[in-house]
C-alpha atoms as a PDB file:
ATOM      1  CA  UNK A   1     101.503 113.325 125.519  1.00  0.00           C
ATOM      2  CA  UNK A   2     104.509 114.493 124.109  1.00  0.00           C
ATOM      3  CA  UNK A   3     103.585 113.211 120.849  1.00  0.00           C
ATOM      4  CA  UNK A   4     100.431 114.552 120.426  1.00  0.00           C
ATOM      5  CA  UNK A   5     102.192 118.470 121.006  1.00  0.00           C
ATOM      6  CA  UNK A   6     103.754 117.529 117.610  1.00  0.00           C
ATOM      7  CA  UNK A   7     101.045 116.552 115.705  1.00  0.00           C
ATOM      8  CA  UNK A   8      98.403 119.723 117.172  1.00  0.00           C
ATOM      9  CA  UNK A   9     100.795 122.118 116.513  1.00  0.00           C
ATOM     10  CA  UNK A  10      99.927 125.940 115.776  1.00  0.00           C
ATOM     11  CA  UNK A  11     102.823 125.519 113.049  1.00  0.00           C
ATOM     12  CA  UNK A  12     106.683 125.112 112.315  1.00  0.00           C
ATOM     13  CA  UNK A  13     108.832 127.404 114.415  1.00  0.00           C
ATOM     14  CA  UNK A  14     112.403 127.284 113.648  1.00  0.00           C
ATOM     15  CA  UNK A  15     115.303 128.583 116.445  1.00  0.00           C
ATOM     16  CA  UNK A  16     118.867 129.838 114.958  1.00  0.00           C
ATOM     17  CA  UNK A  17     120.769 131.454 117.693  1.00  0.00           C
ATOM     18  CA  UNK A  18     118.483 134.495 118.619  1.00  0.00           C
ATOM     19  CA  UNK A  19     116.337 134.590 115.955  1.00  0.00           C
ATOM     20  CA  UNK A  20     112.855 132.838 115.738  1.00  0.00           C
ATOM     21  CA  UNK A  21     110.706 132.274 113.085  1.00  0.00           C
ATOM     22  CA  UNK A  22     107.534 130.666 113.319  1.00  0.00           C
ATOM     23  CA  UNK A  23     105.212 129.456 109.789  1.00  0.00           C
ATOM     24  CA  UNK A  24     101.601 129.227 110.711  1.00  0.00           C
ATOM     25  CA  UNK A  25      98.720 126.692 109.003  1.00  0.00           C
ATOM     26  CA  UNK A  26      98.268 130.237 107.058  1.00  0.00           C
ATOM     27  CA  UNK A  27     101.393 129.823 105.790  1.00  0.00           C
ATOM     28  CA  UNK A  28     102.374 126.682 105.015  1.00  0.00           C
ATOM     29  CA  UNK A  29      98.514 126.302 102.975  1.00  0.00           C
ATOM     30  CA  UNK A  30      99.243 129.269 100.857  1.00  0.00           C
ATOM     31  CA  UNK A  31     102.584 127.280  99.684  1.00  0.00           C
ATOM     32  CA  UNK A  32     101.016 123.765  99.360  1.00  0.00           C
ATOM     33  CA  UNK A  33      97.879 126.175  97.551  1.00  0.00           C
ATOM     34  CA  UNK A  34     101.324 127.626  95.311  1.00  0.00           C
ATOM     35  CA  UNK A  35     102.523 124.644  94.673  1.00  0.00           C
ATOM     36  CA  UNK A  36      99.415 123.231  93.101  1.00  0.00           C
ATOM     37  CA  UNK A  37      98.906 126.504  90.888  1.00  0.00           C
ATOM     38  CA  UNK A  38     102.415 126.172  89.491  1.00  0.00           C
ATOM     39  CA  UNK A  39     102.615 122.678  88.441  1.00  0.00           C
ATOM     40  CA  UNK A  40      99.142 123.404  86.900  1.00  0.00           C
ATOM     41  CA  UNK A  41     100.224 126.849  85.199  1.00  0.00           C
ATOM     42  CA  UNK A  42     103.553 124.296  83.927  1.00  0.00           C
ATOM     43  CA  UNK A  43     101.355 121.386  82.651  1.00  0.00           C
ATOM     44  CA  UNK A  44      99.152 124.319  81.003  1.00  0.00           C
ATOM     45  CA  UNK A  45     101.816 125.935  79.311  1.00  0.00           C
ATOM     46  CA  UNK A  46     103.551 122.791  78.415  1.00  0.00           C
ATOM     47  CA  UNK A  47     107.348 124.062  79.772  1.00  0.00           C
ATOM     48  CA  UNK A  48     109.198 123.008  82.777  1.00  0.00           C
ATOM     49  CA  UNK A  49     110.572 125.826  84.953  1.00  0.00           C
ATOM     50  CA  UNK A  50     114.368 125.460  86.963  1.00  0.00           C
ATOM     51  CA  UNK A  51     114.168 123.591  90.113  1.00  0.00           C
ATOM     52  CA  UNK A  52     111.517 121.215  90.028  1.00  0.00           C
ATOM     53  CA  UNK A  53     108.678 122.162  92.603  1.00  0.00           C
ATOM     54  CA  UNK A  54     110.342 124.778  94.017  1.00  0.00           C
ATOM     55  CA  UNK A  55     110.893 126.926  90.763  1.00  0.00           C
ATOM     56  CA  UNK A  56     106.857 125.920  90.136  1.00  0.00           C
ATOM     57  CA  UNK A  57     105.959 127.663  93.918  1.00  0.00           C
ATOM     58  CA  UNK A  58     108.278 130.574  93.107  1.00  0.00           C
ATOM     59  CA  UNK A  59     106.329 130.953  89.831  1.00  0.00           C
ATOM     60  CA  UNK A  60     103.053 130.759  91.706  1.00  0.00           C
ATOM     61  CA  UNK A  61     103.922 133.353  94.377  1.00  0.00           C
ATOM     62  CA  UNK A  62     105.029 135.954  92.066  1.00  0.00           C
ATOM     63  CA  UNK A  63     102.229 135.543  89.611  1.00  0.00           C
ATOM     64  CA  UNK A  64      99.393 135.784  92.756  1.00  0.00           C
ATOM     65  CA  UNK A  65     101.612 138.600  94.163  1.00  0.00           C
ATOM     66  CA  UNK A  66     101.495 140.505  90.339  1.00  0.00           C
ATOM     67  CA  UNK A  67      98.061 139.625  89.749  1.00  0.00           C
ATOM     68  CA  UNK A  68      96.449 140.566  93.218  1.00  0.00           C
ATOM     69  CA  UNK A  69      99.064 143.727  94.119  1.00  0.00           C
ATOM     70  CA  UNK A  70     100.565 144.967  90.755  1.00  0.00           C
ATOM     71  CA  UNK A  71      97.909 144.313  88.138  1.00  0.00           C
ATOM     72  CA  UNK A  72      94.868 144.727  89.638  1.00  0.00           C
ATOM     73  CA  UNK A  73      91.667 143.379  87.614  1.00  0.00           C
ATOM     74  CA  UNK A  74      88.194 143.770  88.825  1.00  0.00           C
ATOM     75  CA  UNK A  75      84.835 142.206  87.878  1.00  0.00           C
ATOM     76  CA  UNK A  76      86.315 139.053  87.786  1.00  0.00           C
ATOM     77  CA  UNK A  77      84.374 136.199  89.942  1.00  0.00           C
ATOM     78  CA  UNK A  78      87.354 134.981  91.627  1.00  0.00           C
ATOM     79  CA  UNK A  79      87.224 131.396  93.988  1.00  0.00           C
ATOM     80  CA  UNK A  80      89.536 131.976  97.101  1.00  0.00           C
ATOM     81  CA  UNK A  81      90.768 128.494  98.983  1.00  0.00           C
ATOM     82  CA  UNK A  82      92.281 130.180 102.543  1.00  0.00           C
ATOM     83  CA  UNK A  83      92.895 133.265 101.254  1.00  0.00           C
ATOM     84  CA  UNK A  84      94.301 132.861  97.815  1.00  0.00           C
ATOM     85  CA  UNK A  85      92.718 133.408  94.576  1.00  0.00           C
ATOM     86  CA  UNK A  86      92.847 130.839  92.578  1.00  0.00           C
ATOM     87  CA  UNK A  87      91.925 132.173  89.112  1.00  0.00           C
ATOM     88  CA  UNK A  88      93.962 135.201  89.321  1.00  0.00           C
ATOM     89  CA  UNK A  89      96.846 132.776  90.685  1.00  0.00           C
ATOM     90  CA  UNK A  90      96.780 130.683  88.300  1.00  0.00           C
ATOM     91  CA  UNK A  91      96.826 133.532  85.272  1.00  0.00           C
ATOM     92  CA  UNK A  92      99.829 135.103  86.679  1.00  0.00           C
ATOM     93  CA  UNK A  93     101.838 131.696  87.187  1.00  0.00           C
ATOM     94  CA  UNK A  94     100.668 131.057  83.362  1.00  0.00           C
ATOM     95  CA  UNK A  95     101.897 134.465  82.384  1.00  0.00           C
ATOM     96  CA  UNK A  96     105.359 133.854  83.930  1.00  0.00           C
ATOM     97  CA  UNK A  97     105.689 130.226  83.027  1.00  0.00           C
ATOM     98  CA  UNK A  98     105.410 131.403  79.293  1.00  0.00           C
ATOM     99  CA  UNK A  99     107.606 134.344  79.542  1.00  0.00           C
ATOM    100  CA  UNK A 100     110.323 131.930  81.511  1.00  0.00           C
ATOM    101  CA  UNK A 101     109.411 129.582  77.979  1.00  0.00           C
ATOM    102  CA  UNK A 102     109.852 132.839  75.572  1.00  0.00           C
ATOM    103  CA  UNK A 103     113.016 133.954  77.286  1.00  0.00           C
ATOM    104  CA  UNK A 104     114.799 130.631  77.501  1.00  0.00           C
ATOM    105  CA  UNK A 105     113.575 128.860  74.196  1.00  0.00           C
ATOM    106  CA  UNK A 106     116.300 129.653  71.733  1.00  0.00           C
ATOM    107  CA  UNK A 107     118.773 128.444  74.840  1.00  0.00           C
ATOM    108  CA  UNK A 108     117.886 125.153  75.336  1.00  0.00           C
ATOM    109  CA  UNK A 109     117.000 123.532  71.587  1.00  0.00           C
ATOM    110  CA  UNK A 110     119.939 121.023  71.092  1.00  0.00           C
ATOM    111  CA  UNK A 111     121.627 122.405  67.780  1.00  0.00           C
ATOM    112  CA  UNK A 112     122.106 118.891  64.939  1.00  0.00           C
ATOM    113  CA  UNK A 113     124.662 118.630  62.843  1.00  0.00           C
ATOM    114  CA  UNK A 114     125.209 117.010  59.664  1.00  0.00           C
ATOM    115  CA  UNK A 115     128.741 115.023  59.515  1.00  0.00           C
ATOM    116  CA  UNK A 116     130.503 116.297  55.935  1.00  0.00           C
ATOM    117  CA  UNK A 117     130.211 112.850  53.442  1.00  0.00           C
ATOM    118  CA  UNK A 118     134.299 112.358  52.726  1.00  0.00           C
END
């Protein structure tokens, strides 16, 4: 009995002293949902962002947050999965991917150099 309370569960709640927070199925789908838009948007671009997966769901939450609240484009046939739009998701992960790939180029190409023939 006990163990089926885990596995029906409305969510994660977590308890630090007085202060609850509790991540619904809402929730934790729009980050798995993320997470598969910014390892897409990486593979697209062809550049690796900072901390693995979580640096690819940070990507993806920013770029549906600019796409859907900041820049704002209509007539656009968009498929939602639970609430996210996928298209517009994935363009704004894209767009940040590639500036994180413009910004951060010219730091990380390995410099060669030629040993002086004595």
């Amino acid at each position: 009995m006990l163990a089926s309370l885990f596995v029906l569960a409305d969510g994660i709640t977590i308890r630090l002293g007085d202060n609850v927070w509790s991540f619904g199925w809402n929730i934790i789908l729009y980050l798995v949902i993320a997470a598969i838009v910014g390892l897409v948007a990486e593979y697209i671009v062809g550049w690796r962002l900072p901390l693995g997966i979580v640096g690819a769901i940070i990507a993806a939450l920013v770029g549906i947050w600019l796409m859907t609240q900041v820049i704002v484009i209509t007539g656009i046939g968009d498929f939602v999965l639970f609430g996210v739009p996928l298209f517009r998701a994935l363009l704004g992960a894209i767009i940040l991917v590639a500036l994180w790939h413009l910004l951060t180029y010219g730091l990380t190409r390995r410099r060669r150099y030629r040993r002086a023939e004595v």
